[in-house]
Protein backbone atom coordinates (compact mmCIF):
# COMPACT_ATOMS: atom_id res chain seq x y z
CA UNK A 1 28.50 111.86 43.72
CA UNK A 2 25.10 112.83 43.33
CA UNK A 3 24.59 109.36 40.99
CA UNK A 4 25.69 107.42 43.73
CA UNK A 5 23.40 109.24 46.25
CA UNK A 6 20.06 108.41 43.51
CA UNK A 7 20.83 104.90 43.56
CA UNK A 8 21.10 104.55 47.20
CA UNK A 9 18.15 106.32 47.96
CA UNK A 10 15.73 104.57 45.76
CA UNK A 11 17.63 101.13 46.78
CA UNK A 12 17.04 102.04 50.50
CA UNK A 13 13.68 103.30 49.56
CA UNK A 14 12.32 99.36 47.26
CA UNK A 15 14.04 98.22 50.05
CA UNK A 16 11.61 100.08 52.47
CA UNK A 17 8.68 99.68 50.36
CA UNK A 18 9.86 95.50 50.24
CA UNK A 19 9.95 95.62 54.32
CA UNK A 20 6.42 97.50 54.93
CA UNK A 21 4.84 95.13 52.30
CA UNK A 22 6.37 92.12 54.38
CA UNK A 23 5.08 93.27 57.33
CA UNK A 24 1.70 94.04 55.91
CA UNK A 25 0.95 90.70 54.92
CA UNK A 26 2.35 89.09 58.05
CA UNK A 27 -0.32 91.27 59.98
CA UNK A 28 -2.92 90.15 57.49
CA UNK A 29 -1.74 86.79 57.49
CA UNK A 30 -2.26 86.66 61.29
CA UNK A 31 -5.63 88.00 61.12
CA UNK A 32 -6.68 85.65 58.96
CA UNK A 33 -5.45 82.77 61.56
CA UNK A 34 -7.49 84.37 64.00
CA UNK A 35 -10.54 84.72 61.72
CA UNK A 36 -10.43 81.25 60.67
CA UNK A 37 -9.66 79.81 64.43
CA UNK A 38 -13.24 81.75 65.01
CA UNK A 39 -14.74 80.15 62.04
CA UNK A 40 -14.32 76.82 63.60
CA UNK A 41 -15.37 77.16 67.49
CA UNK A 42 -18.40 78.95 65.54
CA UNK A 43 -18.75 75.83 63.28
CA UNK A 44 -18.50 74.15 66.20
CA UNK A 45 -20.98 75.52 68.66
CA UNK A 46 -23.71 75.25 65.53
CA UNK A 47 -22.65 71.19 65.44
CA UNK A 48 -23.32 70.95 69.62
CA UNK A 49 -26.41 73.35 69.07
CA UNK A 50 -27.91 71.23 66.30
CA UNK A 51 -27.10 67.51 68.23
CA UNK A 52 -28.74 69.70 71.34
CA UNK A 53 -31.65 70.59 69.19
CA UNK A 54 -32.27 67.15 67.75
CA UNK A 55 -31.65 65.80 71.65
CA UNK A 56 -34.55 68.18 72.68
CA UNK A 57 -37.01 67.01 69.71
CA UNK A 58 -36.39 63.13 70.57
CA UNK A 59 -36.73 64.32 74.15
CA UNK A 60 -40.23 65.90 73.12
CA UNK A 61 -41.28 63.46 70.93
CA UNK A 62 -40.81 60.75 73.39
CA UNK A 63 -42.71 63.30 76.07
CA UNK A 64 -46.42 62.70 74.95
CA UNK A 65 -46.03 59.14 74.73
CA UNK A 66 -48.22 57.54 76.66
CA UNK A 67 -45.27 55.01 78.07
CA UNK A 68 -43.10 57.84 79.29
CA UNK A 69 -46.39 59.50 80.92
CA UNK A 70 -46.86 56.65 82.88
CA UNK A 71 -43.35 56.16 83.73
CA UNK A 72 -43.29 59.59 85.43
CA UNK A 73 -46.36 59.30 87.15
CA UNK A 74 -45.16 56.24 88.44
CA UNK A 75 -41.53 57.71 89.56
CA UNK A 76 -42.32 60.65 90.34
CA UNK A 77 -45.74 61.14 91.35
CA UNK A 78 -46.76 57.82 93.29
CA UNK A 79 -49.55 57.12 91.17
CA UNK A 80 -50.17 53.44 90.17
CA UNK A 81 -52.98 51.58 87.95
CA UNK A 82 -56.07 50.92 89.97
CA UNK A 83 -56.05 47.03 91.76
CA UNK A 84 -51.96 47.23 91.62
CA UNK A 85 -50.70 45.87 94.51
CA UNK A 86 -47.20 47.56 94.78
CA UNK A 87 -44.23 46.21 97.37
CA UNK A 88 -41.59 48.65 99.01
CA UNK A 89 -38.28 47.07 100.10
CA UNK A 90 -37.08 47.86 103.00
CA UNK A 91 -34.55 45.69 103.57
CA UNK A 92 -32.13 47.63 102.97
């Protein structure tokens, strides 16, 4: 009887040791889905940050041109070349 007893208990106890090692690297396994997931919206934020970043340089680039100068002060500002003659429509 105390044969039969052994055997169960180490059979109960691989099996055990099979179950906690199962759930161990379904844990794991699930962290590493998460970490990964993170990986990309992090991959992904750099991508936006960098086509941001090269948005802003063109952006600032362009700035202290002497075209986009006068297009402001034009737009924005009122300010128009000496002798322009400049027509408003209000027809509408």
């Amino acid at each position: 009887m105390k044969i039969n007893i052994k055997k169960l208990f180490k059979k109960v106890l691989i099996i055990v040791c099979i179950l906690y090692a199962a759930i161990i690297l379904i844990n794991q396994q699930k962290q590493l889905n998460i970490y990964q997931d993170n990986i990309y919206a992090t991959e992904k934020e750099i991508e936006e940050a960098n086509e941001r970043k090269d948005s802003l340089l063109s952006l600032k680039e362009s700035t202290s041109s002497l075209d986009y100068i006068e297009k402001i002060a034009r737009e924005k500002l009122n300010m128009y070349k000496p002798n322009e003659k400049v027509y408003i429509d209000v027809g509408n």
